[in-house]
Protein backbone atom coordinates (compact mmCIF):
# COMPACT_ATOMS: atom_id res chain seq x y z
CA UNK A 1 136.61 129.36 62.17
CA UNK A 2 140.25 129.11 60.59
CA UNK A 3 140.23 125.47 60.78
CA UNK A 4 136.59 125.71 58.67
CA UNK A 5 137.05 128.32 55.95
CA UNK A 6 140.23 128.59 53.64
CA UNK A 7 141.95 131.29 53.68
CA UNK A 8 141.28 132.14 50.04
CA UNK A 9 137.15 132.45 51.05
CA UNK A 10 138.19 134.03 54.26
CA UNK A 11 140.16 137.16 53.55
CA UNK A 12 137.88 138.37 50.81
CA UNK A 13 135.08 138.42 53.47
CA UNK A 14 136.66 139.63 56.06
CA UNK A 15 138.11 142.63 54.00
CA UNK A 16 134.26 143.00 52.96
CA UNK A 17 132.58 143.03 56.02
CA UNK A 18 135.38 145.80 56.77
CA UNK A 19 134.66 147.96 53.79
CA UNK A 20 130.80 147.65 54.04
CA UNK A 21 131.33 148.81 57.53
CA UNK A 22 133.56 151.92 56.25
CA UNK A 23 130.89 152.47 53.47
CA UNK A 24 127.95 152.21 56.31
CA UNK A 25 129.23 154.73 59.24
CA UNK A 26 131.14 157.06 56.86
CA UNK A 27 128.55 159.82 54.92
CA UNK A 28 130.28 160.18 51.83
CA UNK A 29 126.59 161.38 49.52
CA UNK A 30 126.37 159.18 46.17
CA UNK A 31 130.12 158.50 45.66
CA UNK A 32 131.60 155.37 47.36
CA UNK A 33 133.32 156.75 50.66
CA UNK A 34 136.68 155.00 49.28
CA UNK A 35 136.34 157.70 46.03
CA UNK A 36 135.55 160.51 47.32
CA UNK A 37 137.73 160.27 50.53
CA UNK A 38 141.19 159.03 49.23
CA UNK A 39 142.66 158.38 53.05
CA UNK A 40 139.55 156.07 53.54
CA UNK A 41 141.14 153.94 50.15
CA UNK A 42 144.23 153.92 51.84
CA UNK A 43 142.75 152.45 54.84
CA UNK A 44 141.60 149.86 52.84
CA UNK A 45 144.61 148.60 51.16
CA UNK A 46 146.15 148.59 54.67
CA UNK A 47 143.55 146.30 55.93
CA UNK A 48 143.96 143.99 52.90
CA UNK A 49 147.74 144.02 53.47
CA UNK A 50 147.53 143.04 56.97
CA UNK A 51 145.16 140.37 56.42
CA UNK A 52 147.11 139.09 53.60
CA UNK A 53 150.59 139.39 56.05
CA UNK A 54 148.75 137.67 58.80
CA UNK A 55 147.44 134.94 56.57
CA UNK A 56 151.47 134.53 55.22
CA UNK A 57 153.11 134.48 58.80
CA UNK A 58 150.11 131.90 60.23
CA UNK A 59 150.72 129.48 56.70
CA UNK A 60 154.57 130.09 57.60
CA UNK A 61 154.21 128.85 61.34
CA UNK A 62 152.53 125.71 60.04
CA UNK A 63 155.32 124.82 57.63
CA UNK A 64 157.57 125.15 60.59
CA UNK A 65 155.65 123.13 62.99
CA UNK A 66 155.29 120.00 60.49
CA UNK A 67 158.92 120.25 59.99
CA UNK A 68 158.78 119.29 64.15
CA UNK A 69 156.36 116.67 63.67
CA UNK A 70 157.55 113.35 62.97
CA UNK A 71 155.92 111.06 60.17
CA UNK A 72 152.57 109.90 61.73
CA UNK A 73 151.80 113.05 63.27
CA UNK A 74 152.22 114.81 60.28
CA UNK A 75 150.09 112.56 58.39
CA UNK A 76 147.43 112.88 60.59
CA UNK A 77 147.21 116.31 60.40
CA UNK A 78 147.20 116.66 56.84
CA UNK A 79 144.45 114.41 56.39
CA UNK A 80 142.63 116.30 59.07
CA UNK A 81 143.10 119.54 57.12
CA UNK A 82 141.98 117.74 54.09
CA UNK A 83 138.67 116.60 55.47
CA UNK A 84 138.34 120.08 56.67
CA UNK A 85 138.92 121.63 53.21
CA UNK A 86 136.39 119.47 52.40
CA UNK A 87 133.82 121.30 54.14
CA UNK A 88 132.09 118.20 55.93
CA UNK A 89 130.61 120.42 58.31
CA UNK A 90 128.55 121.79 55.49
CA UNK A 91 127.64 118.37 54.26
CA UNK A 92 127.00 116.90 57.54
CA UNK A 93 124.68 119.85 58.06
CA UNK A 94 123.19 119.26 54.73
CA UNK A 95 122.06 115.48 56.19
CA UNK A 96 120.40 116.97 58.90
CA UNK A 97 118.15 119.40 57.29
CA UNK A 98 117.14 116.77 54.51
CA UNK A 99 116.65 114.16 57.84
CA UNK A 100 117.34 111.20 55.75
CA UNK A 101 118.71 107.97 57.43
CA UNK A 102 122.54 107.18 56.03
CA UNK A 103 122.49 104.47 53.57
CA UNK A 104 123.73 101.60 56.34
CA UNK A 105 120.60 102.01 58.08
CA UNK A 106 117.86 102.26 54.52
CA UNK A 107 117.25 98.80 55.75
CA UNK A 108 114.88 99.65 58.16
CA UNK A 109 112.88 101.63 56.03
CA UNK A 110 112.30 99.78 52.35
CA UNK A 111 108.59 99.39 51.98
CA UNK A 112 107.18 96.41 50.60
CA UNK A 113 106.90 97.82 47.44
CA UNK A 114 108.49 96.56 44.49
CA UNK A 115 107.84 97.25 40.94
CA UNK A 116 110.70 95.74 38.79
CA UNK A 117 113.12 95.60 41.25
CA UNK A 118 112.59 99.35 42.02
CA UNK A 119 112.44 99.98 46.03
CA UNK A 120 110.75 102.54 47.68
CA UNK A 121 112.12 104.15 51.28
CA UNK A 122 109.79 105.70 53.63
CA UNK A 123 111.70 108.49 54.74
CA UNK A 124 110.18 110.98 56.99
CA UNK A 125 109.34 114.55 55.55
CA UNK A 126 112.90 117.08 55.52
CA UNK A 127 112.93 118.96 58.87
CA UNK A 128 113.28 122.04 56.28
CA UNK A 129 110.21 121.55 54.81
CA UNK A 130 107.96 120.32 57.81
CA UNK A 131 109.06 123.20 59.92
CA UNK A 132 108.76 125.50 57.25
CA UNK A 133 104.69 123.98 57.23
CA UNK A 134 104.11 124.46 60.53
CA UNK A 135 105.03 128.34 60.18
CA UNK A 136 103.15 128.97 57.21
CA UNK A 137 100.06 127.46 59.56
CA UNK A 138 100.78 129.75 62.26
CA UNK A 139 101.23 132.89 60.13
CA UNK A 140 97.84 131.96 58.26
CA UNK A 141 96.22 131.79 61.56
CA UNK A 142 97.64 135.25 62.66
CA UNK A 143 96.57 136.88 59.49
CA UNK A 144 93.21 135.59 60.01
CA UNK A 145 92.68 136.71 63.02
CA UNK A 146 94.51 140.18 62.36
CA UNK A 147 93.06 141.30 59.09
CA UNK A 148 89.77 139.24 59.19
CA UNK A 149 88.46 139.38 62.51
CA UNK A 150 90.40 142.67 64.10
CA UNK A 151 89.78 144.31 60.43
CA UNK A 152 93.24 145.20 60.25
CA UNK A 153 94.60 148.01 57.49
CA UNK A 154 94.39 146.73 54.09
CA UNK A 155 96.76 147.77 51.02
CA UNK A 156 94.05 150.32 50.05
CA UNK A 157 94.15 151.90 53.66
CA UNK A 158 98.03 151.88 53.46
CA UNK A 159 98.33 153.79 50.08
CA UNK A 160 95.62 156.40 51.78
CA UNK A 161 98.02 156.95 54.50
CA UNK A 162 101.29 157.14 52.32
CA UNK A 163 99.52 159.26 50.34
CA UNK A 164 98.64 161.79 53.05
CA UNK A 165 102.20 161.98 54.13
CA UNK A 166 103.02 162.32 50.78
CA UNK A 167 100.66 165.56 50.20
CA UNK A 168 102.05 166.40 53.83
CA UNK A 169 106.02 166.58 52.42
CA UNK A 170 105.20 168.32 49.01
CA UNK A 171 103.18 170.94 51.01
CA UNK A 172 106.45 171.36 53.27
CA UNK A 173 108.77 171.38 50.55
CA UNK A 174 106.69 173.71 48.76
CA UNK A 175 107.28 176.34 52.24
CA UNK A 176 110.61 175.86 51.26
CA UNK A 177 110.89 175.58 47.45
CA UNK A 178 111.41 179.07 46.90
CA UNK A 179 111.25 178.68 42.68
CA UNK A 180 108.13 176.99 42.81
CA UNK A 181 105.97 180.07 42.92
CA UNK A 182 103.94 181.18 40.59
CA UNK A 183 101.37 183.78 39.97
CA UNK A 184 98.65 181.65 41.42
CA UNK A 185 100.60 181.14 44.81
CA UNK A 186 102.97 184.14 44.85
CA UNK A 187 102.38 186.12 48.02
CA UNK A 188 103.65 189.78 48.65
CA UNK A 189 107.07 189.35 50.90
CA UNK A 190 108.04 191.91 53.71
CA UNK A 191 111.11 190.51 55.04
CA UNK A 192 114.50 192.83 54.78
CA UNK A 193 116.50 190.26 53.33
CA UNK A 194 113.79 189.82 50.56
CA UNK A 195 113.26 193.57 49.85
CA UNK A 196 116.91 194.60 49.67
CA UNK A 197 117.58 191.39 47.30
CA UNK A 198 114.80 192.62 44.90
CA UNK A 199 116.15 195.77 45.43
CA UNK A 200 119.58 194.85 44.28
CA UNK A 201 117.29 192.86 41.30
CA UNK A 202 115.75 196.27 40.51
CA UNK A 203 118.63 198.10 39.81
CA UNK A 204 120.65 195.67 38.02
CA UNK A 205 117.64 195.43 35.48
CA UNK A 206 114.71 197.91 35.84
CA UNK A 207 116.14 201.67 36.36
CA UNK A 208 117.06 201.88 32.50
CA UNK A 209 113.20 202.08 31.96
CA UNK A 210 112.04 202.86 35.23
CA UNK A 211 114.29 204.86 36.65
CA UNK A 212 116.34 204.10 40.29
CA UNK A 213 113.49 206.08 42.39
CA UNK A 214 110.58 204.24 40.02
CA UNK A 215 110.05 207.61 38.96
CA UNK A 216 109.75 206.31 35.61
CA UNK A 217 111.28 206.91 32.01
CA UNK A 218 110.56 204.72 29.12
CA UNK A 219 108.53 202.63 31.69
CA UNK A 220 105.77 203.89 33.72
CA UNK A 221 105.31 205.22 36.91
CA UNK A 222 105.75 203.02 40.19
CA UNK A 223 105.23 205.50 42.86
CA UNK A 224 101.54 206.11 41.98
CA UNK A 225 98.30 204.34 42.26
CA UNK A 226 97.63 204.10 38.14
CA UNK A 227 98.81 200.76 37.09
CA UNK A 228 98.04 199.54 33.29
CA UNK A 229 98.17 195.96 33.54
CA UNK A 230 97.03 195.97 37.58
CA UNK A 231 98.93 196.21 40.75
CA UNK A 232 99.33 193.96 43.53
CA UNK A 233 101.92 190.82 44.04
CA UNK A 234 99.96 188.89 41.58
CA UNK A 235 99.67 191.38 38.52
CA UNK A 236 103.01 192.82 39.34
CA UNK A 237 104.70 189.09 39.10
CA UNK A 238 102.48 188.30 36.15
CA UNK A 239 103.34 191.64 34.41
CA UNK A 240 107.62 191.15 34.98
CA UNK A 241 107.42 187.43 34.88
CA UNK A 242 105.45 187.21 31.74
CA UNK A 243 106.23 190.73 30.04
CA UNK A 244 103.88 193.74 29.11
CA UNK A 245 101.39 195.05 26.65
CA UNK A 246 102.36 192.65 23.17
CA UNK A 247 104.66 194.90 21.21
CA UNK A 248 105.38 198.07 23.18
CA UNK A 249 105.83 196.63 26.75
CA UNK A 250 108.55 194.93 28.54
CA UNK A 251 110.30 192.24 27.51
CA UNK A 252 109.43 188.58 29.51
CA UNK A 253 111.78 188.63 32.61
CA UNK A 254 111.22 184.65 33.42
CA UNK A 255 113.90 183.35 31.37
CA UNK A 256 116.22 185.38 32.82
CA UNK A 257 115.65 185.52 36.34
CA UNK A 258 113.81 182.52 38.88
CA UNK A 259 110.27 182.75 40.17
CA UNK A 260 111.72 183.56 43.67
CA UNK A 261 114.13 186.51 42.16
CA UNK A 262 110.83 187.86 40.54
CA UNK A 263 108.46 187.14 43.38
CA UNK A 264 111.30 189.70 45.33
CA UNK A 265 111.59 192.05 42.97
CA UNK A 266 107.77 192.77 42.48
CA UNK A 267 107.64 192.77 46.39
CA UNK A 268 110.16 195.68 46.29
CA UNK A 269 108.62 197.75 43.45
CA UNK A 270 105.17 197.67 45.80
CA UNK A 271 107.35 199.45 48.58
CA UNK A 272 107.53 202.30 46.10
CA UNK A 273 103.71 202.71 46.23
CA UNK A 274 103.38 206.57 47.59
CA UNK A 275 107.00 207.59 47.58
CA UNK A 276 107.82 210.83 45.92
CA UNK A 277 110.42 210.73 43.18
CA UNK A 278 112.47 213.30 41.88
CA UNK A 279 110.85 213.78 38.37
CA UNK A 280 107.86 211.68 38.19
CA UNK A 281 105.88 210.37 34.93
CA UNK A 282 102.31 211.46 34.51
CA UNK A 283 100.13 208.86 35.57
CA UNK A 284 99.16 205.76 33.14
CA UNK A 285 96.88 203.26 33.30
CA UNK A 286 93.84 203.08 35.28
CA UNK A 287 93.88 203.46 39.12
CA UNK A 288 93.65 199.87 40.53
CA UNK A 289 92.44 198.93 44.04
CA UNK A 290 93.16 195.39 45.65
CA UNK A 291 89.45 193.90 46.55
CA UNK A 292 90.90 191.81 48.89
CA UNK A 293 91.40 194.54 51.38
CA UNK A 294 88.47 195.66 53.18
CA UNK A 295 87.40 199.28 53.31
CA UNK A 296 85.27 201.39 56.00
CA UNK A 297 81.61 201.52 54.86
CA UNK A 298 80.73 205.45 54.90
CA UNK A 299 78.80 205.00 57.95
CA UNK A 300 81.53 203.49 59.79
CA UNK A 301 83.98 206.59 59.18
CA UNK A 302 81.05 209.24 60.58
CA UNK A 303 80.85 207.05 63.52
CA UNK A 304 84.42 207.19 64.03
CA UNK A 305 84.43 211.01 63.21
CA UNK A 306 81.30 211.76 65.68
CA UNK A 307 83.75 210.32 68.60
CA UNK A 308 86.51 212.36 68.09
């Protein structure tokens, strides 16, 4: 390979093939792994440095052995480094895919053609472009037979299936995307972690009004079943998300806190349904009942209090 490529063309690409492997196996996120990792840069101008000593000591070992040669020899092998330089391989290569005869042997090919002196050679088709025929044939006969006969999927039945995985990943990242809630999908929470972090929510912002036990003060009741603008996770979101009655209510809480922070914090006030504070506020509102929950039908209770 030396005696092929200079060594101007072949340091820069073997440096390269060395930093595109450092970029590849090193995780660095969207900065280059040279930036954001400055031993990795360091690395890297120790690789060029070596490659550009070992480049320096091989030129200097070739100066001294054509000091050894004598005349002819050295003549010889400049010439040969010359027509190396030149990149014949890559020309001779050239020849072969165009598959033209060399010009000492057109001769054998000049048709009888000749229109004002002008000759015409009947050179056979570049080996290039005939075998690049001959696979277009056989991939038009597998795609036939594939998507014609077998019925294979089309582009239609590929963007149906990307877009099921697609509405597959939103729904998963929708589990997991906390702040997308809303009062449509909000759900009442009962884990600890939850509760005590809308507790912690609670009385950072809610005791001035509603006092620490939810007793109320300026704000309404918690504790009891009267709620003015409804109860349940979905009014109670709503109602601290959005704020209260126009006016006289509280303020909007959604600029200041994230739909997760208020989806907690409505969880927690819910846990003070039935508690008893230490100076309650008269009841206000109407007394609200989730119709999502099913209740006994009266005949089901006297069954259940005739078996006692």
């Amino acid at each position: 390979m030396k005696n092929l490529i200079p060594s101007w063309i072949r340091v820069p690409v073997i440096f390269f093939i060395i930093f595109g492997a450092v970029e590849f196996f090193i995780d660095s996120g969207e900065k280059p792994a040279f930036i954001e990792y400055p031993t990795v840069l360091l690395f890297l101008l120790l690789v060029l440095l070596i490659l550009i000593a070992i480049e320096a000591i091989v030129g200097a070992l070739e100066n001294v052995m054509l000091h050894k040669l004598d005349e002819e020899a050295k003549a010889r092998f400049l010439a040969e480094k010359e027509k190396t330089y030149q990149f014949t391989w890559l020309k001779e290569t050239y020849k072969k895919l165009l598959g033209q005869k060399p010009i000492e042997e057109e001769g054998e090919i000049i048709l009888d053609h000749n229109y004002d002196g002008i000759k015409e050679l009947d050179n056979n088709l570049p080996p290039w472009w005939l075998y690049g025929f001959y696979a277009s044939i056989v991939f038009a006969a597998i795609y036939l037979v594939r998507f014609h006969i077998f019925n294979g999927p089309t582009q239609l039945d590929e963007l149906d299936t990307q877009l099921a995985e697609a509405r597959i990943e939103i729904e998963a990242y929708k589990k997991t995307a906390k702040d997308l809630v809303d009062v449509n999908t909000v759900v009442l929470l009962t884990d600890a972690e939850d509760l005590s972090t809308g507790k912690s929510i609670f009385e950072t912002n809610c005791v001035a009004c509603h006092m620490a036990d939810g007793g109320g003060g300026i704000g309404p009741n918690l504790t009891d079943k009267h709620w003015i603008l409804g109860g349940g996770i979905k009014n109670v979101f709503k109602t601290v998300s959005e704020g209260g009655r126009s006016g006289k209510g509280m303020i909007p809480w959604k600029a200041q806190l994230k739909a997760s922070q208020i989806a907690k914090v409505a969880s927690y006030v819910l846990t003070l349904q039935g508690t008893t504070p230490a100076n309650p506020k008269a009841p206000e509102g109407d007394i609200w009942v989730d119709e999502t929950v099913p209740t006994e039908s009266p005949e089901v209770q006297t069954d259940a209090t005739n078996t006692k």
